[in-house]
N, C-alpha and C. Protein backbone atom coordinates (compact mmCIF):
# COMPACT_ATOMS: atom_id res chain seq x y z
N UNK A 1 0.84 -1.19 0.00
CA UNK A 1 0.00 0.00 0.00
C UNK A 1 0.88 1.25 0.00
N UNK A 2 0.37 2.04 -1.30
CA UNK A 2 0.86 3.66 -0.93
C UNK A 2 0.71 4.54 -0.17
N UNK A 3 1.86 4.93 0.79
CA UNK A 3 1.26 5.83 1.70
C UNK A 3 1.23 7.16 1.56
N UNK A 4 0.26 7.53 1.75
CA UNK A 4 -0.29 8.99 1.03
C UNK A 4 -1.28 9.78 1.70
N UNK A 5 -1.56 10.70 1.58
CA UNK A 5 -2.78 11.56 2.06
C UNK A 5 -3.60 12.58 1.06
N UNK A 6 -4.75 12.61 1.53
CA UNK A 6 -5.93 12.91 0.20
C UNK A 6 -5.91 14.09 -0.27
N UNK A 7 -4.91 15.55 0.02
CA UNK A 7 -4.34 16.11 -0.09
C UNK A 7 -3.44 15.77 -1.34
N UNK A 8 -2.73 14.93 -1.38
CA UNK A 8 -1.64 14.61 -2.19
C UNK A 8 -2.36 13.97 -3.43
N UNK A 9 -3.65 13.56 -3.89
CA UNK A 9 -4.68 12.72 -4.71
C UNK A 9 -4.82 13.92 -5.72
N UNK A 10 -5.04 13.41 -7.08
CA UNK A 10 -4.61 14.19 -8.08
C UNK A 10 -5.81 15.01 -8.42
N UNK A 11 -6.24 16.22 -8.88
CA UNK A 11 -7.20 16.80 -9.46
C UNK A 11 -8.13 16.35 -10.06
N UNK A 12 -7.25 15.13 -11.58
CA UNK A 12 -8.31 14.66 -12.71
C UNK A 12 -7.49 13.55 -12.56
N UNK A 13 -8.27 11.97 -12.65
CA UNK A 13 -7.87 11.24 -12.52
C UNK A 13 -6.91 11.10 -14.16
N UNK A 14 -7.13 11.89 -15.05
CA UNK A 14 -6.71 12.05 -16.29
C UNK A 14 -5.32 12.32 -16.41
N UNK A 15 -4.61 12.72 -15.09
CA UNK A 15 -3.08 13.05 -14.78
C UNK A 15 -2.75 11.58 -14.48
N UNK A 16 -3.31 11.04 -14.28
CA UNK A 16 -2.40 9.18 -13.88
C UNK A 16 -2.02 8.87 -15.44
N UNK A 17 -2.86 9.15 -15.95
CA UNK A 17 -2.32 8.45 -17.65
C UNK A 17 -1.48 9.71 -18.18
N UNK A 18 -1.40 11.03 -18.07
CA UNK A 18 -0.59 11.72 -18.41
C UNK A 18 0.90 11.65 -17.75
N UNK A 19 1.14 11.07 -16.58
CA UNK A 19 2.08 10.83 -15.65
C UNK A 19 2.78 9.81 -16.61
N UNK A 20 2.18 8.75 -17.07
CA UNK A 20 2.50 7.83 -18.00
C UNK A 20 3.04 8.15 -19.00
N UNK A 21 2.18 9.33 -19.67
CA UNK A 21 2.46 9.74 -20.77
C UNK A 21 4.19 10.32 -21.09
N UNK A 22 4.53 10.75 -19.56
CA UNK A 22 5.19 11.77 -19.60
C UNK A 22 6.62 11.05 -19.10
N UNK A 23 6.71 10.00 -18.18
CA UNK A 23 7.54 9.33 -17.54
C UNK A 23 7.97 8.10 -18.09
N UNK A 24 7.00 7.71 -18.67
CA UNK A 24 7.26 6.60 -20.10
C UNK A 24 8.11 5.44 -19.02
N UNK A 25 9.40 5.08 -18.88
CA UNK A 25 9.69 4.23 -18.08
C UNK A 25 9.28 4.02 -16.77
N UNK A 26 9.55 3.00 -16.24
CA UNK A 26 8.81 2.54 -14.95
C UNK A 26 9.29 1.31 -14.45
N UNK A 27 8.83 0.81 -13.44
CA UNK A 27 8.96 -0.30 -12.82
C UNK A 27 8.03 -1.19 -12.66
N UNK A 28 7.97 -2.38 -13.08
CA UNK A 28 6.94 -3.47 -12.82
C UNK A 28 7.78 -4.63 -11.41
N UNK A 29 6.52 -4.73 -11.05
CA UNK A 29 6.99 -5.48 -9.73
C UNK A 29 6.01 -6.97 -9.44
N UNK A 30 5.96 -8.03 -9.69
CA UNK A 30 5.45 -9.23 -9.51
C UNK A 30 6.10 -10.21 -8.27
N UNK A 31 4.97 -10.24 -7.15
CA UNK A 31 5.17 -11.36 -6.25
C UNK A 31 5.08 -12.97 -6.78
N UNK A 32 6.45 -13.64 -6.62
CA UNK A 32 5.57 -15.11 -6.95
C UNK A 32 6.26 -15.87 -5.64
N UNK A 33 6.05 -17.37 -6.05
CA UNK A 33 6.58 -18.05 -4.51
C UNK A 33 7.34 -18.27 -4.18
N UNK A 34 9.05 -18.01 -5.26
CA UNK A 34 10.23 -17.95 -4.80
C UNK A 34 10.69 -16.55 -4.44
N UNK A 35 9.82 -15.27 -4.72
CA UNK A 35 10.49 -14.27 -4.34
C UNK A 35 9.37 -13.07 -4.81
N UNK A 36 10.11 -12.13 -5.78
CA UNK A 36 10.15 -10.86 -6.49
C UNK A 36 10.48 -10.91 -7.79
N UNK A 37 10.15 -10.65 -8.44
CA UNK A 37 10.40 -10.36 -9.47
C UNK A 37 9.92 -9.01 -10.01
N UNK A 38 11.18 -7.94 -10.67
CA UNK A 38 11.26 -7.01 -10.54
C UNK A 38 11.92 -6.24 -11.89
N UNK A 39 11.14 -5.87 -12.69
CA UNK A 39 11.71 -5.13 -14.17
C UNK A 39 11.68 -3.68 -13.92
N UNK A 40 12.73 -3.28 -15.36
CA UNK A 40 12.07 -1.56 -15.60
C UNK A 40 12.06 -1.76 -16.88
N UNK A 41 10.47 -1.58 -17.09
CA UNK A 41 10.02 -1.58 -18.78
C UNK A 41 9.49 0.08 -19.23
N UNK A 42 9.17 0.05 -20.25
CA UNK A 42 8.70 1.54 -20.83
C UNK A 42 7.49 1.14 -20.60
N UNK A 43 6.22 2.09 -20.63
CA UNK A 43 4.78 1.78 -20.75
C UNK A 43 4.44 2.81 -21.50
N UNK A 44 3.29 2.72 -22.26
CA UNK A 44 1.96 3.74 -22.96
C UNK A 44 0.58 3.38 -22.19
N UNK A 45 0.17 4.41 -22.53
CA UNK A 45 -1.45 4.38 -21.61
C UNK A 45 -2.46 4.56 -22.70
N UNK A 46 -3.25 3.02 -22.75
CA UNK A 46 -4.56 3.20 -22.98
C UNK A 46 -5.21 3.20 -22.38
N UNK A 47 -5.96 4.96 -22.73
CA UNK A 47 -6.73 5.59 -22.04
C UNK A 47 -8.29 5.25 -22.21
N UNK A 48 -8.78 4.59 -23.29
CA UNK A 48 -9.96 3.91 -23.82
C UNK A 48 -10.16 2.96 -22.91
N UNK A 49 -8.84 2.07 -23.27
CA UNK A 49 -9.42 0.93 -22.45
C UNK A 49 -8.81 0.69 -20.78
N UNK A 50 -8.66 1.60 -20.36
CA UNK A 50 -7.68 1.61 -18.66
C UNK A 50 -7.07 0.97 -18.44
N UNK A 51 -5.96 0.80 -19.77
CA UNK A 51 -4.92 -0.44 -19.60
C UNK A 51 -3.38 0.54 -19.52
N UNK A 52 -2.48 -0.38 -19.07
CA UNK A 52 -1.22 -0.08 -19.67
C UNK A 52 -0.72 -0.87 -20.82
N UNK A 53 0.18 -0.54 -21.50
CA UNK A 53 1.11 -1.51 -22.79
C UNK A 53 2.47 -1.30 -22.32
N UNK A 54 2.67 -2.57 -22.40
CA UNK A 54 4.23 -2.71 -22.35
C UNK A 54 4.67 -3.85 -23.15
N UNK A 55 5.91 -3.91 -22.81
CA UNK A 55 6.87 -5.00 -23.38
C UNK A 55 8.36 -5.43 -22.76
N UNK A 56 8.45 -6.62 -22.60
CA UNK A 56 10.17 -7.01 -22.00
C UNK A 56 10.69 -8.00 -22.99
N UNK A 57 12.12 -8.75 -23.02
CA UNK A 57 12.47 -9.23 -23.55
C UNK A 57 12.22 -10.70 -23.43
N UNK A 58 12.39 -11.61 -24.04
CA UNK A 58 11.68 -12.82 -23.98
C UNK A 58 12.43 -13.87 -23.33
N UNK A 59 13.85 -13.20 -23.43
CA UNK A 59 14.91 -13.86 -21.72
C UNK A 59 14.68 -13.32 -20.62
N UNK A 60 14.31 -12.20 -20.72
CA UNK A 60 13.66 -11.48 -19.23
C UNK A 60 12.72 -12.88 -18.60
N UNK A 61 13.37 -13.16 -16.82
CA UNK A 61 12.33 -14.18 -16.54
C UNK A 61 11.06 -14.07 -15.86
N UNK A 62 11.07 -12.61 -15.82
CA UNK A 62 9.76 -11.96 -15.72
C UNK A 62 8.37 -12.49 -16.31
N UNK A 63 9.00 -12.71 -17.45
CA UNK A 63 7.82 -13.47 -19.02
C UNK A 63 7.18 -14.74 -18.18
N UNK A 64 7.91 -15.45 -17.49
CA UNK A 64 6.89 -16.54 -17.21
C UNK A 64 6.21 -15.67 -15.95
N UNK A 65 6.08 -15.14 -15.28
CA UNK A 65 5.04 -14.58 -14.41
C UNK A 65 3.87 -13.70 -14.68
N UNK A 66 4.76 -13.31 -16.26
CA UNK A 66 3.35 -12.23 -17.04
C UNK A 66 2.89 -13.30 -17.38
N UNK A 67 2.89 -15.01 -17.93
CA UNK A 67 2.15 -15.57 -18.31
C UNK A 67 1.41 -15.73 -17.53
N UNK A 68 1.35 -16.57 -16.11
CA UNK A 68 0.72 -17.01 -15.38
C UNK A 68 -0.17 -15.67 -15.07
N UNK A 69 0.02 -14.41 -15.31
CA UNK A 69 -1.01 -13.35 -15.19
C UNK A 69 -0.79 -13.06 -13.25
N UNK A 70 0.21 -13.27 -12.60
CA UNK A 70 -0.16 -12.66 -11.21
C UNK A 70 -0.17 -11.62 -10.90
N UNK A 71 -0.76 -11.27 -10.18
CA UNK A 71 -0.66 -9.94 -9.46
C UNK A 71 0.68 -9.22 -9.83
N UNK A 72 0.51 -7.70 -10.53
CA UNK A 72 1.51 -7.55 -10.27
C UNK A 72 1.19 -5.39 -9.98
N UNK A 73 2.60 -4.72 -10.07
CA UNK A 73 2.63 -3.28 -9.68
C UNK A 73 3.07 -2.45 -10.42
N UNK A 74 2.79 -1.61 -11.60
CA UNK A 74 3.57 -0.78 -12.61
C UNK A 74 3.48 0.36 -11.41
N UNK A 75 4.69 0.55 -11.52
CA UNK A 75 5.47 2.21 -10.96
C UNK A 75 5.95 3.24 -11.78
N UNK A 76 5.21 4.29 -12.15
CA UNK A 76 5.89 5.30 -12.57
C UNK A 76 6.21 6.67 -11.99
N UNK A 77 7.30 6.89 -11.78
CA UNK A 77 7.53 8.68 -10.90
C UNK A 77 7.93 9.22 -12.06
N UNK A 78 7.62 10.61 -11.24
CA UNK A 78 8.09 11.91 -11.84
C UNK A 78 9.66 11.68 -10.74
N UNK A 79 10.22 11.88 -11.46
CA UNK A 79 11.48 12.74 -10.23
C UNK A 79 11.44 13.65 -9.48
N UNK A 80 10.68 14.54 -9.61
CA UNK A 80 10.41 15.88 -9.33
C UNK A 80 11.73 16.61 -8.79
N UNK A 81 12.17 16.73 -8.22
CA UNK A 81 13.23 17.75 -6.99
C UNK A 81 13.28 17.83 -5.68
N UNK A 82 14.34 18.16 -5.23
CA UNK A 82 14.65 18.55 -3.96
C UNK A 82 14.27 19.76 -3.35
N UNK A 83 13.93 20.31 -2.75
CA UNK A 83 13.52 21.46 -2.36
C UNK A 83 13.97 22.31 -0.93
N UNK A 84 15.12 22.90 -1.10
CA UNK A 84 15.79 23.43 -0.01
C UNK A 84 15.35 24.34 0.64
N UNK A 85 15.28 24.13 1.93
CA UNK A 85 14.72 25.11 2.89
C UNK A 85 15.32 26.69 2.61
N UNK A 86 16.62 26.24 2.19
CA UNK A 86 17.37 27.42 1.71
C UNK A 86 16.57 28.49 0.89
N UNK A 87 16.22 27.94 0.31
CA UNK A 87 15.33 29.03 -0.69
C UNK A 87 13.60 29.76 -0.17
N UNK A 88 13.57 29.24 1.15
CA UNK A 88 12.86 30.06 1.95
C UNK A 88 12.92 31.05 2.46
N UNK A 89 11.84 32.08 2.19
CA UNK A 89 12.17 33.62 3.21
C UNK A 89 12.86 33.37 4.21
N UNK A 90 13.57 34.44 4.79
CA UNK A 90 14.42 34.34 6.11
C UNK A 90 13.39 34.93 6.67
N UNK A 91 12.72 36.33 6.94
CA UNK A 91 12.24 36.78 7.41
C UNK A 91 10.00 36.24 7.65
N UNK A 92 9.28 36.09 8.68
CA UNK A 92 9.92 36.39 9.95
C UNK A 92 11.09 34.93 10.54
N UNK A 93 10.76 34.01 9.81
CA UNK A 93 11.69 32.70 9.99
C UNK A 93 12.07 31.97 9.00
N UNK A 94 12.33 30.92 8.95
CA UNK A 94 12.72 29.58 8.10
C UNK A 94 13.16 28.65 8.36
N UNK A 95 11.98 28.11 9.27
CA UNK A 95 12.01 26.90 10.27
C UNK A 95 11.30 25.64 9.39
N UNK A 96 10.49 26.12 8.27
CA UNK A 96 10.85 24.73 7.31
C UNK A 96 11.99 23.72 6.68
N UNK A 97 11.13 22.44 7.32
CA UNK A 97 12.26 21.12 6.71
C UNK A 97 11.81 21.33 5.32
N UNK A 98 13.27 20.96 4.77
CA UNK A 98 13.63 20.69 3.29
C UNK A 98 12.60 19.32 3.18
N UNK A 99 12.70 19.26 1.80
CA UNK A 99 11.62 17.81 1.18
C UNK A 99 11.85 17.67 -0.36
N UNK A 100 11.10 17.02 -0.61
CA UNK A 100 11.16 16.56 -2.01
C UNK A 100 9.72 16.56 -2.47
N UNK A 101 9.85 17.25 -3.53
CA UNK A 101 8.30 17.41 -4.28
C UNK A 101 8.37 16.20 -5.77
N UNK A 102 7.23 15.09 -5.90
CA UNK A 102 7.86 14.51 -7.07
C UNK A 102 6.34 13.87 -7.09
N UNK A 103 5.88 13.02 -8.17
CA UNK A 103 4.37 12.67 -8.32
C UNK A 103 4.77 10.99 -8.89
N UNK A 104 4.01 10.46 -8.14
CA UNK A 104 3.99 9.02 -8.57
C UNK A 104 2.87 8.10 -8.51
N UNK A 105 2.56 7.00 -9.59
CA UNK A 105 1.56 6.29 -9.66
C UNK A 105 1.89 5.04 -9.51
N UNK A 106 1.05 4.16 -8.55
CA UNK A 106 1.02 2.89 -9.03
C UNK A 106 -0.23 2.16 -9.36
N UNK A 107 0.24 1.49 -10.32
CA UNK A 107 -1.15 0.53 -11.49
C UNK A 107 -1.43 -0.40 -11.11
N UNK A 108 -2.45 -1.12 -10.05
CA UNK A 108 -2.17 -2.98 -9.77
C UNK A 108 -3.40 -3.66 -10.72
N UNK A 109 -2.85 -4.54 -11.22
CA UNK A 109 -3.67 -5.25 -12.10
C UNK A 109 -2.77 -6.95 -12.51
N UNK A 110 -3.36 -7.83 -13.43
CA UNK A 110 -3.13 -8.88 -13.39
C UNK A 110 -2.61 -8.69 -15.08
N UNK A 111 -1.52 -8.76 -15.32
CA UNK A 111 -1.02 -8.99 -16.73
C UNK A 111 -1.69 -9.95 -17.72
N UNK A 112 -1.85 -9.01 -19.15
CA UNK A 112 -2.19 -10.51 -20.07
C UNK A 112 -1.23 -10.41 -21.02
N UNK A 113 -1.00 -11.16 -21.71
CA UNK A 113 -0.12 -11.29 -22.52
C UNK A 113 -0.84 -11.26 -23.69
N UNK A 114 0.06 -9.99 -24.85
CA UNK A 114 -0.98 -9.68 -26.10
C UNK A 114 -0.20 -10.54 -27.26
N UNK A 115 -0.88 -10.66 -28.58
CA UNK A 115 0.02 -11.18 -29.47
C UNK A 115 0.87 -10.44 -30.47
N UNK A 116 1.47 -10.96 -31.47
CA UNK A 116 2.79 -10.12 -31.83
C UNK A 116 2.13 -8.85 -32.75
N UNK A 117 0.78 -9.43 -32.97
CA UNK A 117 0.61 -7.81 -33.96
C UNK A 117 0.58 -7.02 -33.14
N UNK A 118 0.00 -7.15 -31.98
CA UNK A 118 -0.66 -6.06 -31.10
C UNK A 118 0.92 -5.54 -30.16
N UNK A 119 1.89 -6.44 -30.07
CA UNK A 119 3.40 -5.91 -30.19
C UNK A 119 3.92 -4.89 -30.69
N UNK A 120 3.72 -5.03 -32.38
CA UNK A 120 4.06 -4.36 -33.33
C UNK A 120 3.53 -3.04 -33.20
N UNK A 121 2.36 -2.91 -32.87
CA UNK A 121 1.72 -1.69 -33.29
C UNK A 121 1.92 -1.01 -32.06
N UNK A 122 2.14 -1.79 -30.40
CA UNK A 122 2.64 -1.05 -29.57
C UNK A 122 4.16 -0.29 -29.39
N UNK A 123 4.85 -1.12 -29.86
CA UNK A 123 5.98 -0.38 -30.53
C UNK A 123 6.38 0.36 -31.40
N UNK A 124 5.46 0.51 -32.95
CA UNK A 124 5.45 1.41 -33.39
C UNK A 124 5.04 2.65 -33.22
N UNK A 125 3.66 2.78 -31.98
CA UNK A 125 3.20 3.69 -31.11
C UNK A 125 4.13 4.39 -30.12
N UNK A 126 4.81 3.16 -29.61
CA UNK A 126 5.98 3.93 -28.48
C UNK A 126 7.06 4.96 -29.50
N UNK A 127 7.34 4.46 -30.41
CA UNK A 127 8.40 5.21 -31.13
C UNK A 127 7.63 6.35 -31.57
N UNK A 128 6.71 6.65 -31.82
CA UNK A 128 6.27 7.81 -32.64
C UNK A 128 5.72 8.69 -31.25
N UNK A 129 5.40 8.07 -30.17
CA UNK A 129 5.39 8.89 -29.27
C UNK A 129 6.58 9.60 -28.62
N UNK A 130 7.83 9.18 -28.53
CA UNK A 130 8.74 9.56 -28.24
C UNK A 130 9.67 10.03 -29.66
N UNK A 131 9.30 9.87 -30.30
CA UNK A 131 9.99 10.42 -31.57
C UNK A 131 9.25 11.77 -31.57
N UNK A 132 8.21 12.12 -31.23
CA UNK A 132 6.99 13.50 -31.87
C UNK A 132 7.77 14.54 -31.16
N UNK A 133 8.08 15.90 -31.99
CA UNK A 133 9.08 16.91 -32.20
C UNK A 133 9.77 17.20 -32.28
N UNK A 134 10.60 15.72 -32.23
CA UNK A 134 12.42 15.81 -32.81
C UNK A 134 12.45 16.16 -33.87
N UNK A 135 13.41 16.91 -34.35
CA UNK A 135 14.33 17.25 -36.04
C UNK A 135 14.89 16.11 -36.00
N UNK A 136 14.39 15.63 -37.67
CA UNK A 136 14.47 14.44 -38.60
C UNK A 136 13.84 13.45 -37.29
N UNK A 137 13.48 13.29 -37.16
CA UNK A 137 12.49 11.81 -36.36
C UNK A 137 13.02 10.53 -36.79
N UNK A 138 13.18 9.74 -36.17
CA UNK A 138 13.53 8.53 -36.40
C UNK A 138 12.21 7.85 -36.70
N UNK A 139 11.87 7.17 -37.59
CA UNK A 139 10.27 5.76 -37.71
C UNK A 139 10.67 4.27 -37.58
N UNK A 140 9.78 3.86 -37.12
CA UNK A 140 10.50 2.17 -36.98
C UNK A 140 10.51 1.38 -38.77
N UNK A 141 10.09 2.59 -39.63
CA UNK A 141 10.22 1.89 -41.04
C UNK A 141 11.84 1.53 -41.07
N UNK A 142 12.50 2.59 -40.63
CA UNK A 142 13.90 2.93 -40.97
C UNK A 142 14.63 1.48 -40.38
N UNK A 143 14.10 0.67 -39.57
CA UNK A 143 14.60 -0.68 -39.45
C UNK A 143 15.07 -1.33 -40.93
N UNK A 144 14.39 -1.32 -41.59
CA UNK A 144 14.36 -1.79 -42.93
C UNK A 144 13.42 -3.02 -43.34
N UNK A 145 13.15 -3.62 -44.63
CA UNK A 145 12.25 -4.65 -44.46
C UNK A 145 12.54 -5.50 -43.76
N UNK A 146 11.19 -5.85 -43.15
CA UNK A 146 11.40 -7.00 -42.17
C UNK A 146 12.79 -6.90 -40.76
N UNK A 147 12.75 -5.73 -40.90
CA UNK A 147 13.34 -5.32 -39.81
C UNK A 147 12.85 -5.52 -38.09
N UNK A 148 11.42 -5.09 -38.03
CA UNK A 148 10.71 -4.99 -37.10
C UNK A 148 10.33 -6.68 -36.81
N UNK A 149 9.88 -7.10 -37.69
CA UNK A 149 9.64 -8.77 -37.48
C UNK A 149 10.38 -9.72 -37.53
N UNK A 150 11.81 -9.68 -37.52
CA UNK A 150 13.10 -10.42 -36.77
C UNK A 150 13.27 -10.24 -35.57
N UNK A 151 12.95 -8.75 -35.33
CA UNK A 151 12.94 -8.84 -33.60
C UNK A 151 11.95 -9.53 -32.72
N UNK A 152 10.55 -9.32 -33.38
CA UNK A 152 9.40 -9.52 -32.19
C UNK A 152 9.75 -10.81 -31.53
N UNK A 153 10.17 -12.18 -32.14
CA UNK A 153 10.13 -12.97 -31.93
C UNK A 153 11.15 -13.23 -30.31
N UNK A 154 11.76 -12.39 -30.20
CA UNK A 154 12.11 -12.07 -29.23
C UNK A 154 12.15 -10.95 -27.82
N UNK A 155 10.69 -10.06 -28.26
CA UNK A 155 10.13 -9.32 -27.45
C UNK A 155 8.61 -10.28 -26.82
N UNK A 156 8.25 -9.89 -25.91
CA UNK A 156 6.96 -9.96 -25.10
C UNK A 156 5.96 -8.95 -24.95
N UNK A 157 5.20 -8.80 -25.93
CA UNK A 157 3.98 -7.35 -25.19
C UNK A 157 3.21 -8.11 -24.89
N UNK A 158 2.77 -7.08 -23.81
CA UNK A 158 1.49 -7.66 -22.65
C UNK A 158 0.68 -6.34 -22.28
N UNK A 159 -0.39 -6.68 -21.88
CA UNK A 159 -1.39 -5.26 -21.35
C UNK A 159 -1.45 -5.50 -19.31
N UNK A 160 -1.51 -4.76 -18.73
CA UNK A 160 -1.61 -4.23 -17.35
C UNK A 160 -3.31 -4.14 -17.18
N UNK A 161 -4.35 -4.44 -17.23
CA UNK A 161 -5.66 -3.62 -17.35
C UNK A 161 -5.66 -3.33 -15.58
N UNK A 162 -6.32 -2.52 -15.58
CA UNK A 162 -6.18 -1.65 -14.09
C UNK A 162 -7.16 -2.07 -13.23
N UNK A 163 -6.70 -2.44 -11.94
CA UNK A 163 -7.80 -2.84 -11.36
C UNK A 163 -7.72 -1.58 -10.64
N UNK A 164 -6.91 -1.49 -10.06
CA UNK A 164 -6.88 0.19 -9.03
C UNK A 164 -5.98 1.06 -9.05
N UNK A 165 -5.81 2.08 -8.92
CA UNK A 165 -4.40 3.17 -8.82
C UNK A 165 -4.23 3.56 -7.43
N UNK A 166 -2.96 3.70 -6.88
CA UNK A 166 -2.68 4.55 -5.78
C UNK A 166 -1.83 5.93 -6.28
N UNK A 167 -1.85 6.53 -5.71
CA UNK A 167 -1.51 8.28 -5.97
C UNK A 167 -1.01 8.99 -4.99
N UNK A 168 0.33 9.37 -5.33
CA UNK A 168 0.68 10.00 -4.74
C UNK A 168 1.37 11.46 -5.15
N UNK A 169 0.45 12.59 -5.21
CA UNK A 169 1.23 13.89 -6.11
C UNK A 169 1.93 14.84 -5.01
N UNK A 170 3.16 14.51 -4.55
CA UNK A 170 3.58 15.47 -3.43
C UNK A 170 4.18 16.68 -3.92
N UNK A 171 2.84 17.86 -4.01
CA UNK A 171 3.54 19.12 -4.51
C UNK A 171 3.17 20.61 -3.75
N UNK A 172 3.90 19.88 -2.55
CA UNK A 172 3.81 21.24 -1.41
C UNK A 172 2.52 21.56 -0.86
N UNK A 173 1.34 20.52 -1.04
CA UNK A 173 0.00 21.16 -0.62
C UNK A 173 -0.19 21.37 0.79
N UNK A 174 0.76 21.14 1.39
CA UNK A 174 0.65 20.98 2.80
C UNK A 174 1.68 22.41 3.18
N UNK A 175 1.93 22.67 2.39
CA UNK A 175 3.51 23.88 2.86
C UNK A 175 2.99 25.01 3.41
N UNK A 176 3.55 25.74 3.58
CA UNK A 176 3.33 27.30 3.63
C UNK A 176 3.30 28.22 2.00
N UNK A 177 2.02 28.73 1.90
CA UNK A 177 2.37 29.62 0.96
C UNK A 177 3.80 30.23 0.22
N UNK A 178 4.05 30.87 1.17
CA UNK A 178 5.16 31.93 0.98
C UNK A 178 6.35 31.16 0.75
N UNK A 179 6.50 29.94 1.52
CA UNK A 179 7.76 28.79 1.24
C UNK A 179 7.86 28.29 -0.22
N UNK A 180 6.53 27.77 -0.85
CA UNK A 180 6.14 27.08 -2.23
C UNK A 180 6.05 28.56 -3.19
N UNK A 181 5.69 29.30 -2.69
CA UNK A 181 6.12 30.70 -4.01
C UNK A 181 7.89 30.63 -3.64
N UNK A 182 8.20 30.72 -3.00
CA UNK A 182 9.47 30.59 -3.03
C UNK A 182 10.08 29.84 -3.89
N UNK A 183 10.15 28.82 -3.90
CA UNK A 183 10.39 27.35 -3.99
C UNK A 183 10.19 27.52 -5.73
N UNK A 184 8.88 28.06 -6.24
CA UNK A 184 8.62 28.00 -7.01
C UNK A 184 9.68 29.17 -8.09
N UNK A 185 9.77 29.99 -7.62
CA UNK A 185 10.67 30.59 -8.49
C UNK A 185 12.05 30.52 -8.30
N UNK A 186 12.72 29.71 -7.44
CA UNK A 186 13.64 28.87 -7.54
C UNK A 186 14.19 27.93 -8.65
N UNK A 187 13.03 27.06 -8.98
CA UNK A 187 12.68 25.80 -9.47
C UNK A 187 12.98 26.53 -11.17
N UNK A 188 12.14 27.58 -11.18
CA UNK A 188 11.96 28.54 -12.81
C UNK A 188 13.64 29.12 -12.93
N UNK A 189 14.20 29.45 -12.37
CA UNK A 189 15.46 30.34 -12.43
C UNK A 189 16.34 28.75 -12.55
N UNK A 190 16.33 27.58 -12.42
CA UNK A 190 17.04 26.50 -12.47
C UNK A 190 16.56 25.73 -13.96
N UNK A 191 15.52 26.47 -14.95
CA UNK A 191 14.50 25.86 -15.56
C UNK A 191 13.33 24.72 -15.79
N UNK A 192 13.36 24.49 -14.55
CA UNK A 192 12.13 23.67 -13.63
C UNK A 192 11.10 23.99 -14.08
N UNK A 193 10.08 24.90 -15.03
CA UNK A 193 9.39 25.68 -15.07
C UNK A 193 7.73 24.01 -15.25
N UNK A 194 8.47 23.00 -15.36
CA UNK A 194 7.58 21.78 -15.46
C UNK A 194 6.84 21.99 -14.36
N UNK A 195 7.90 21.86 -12.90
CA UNK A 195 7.75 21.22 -12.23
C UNK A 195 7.29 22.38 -11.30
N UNK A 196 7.59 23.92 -11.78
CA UNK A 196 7.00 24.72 -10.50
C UNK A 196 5.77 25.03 -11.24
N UNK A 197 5.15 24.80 -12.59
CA UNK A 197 4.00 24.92 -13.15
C UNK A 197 2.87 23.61 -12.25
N UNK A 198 3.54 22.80 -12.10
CA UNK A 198 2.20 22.11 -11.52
C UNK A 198 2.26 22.25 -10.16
N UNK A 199 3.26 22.69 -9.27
CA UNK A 199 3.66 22.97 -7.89
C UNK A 199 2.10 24.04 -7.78
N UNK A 200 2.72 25.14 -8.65
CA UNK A 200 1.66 26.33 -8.81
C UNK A 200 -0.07 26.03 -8.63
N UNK A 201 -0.34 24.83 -9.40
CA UNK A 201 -1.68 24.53 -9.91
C UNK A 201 -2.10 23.94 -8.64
N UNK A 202 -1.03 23.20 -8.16
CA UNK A 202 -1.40 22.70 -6.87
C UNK A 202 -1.53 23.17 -5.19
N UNK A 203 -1.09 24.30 -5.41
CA UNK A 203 -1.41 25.04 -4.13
C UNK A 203 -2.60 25.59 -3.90
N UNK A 204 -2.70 25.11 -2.53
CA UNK A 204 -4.48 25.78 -2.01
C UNK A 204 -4.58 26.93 -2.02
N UNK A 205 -6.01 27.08 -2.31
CA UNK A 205 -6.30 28.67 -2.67
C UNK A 205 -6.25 29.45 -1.32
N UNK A 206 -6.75 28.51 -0.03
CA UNK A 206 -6.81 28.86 0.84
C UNK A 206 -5.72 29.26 1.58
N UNK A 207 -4.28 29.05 0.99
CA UNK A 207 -2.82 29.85 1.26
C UNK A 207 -2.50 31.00 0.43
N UNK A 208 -3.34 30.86 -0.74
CA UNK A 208 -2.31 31.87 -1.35
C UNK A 208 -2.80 33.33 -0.10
């Protein structure tokens, strides 16, 4: 269980799949009866169907636990930052502890394992999502023929479908006003401007 407070619970549940969107790698975590088993795969979010997509390698021995479908935990964070007390007013004090502001999801659901088209097209999806606004873009055509289908045979895609999310968005809602405006134009002068833009969105009205 994530420990968290309802404070820290996201606006639109529509930021868990943008978190995804945005953090792309992650951690999958599966209990079985000799242990843990424990990857870091990339994910995409289907948002239609409240799934995740992923994929590992087909020596990864992860693969036999996505078969059996157990329980398992996609993790994705933001990193967010450190946040130094330092950069708090001095005046009338600055008796705030330092912390870390950063947003993280976890996905629990029971893995299925998809087949190789539905591979293909998740990988050609991942690339064009992470390819979108680069100069000259890379496409997975550029593999060459039959480029893409020498590999699959040695990848695994599988879907996550969601049974529940835990949430945790720690972005100062608990602070002092005047500390998180602080903080916040800190964050902008370091070019943080990500991360003090949602800091911003997230402070109670009832501080400013």
């Amino acid at each position: 269980m994530l420990y968290t407070k309802p404070y820290f619970q996201p606006h639109d549940p529509a930021e868990l799949f943008d978190l995804v969107d945005r953090v792309v790698l992650g951690t999958l975590v599966t209990a079985h009866d000799d242990g843990v088993a424990i990857s870091h795969p990339v994910f995409m979010a289907d948002r239609a169907r409240n799934r995740l997509v992923s994929h590992v390698a087909l020596a990864n021995d992860h693969v036999r636990f996505l078969r059996q479908g157990l329980p398992s935990i996609a993790i994705l964070m933001d990193g967010g930052s450190y946040i130094s007390s330092s950069w708090y007013p001095a005046a009338p004090h600055r008796d705030s502890a330092p912390t870390w502001n950063f947003m993280v999801a976890h996905f629990h659901g029971r893995p299925e394992i998809i087949p190789e088209a539905a591979t293909a097209r998740h990988l050609s999806q991942l690339v064009t999502h992470m390819e979108r606004g680069r100069q000259d873009a890379w496409s997975m055509g550029e593999l060459g023929p039959g480029g893409l289908e020498r590999r699959l045979p040695n990848i695994v895609g599988y879907e996550l479908p969601i049974e529940r999310s835990e949430v945790r968005f720690k972005l100062g809602q608990d602070e002092r006003a005047r500390d998180m405006l602080a903080a916040e134009a800190r964050l902008r002068e370091a070019g943080r401007n990500d991360l003090a833009d949602r800091m911003a969105s997230y402070r109670p009205k009832e501080n400013e």
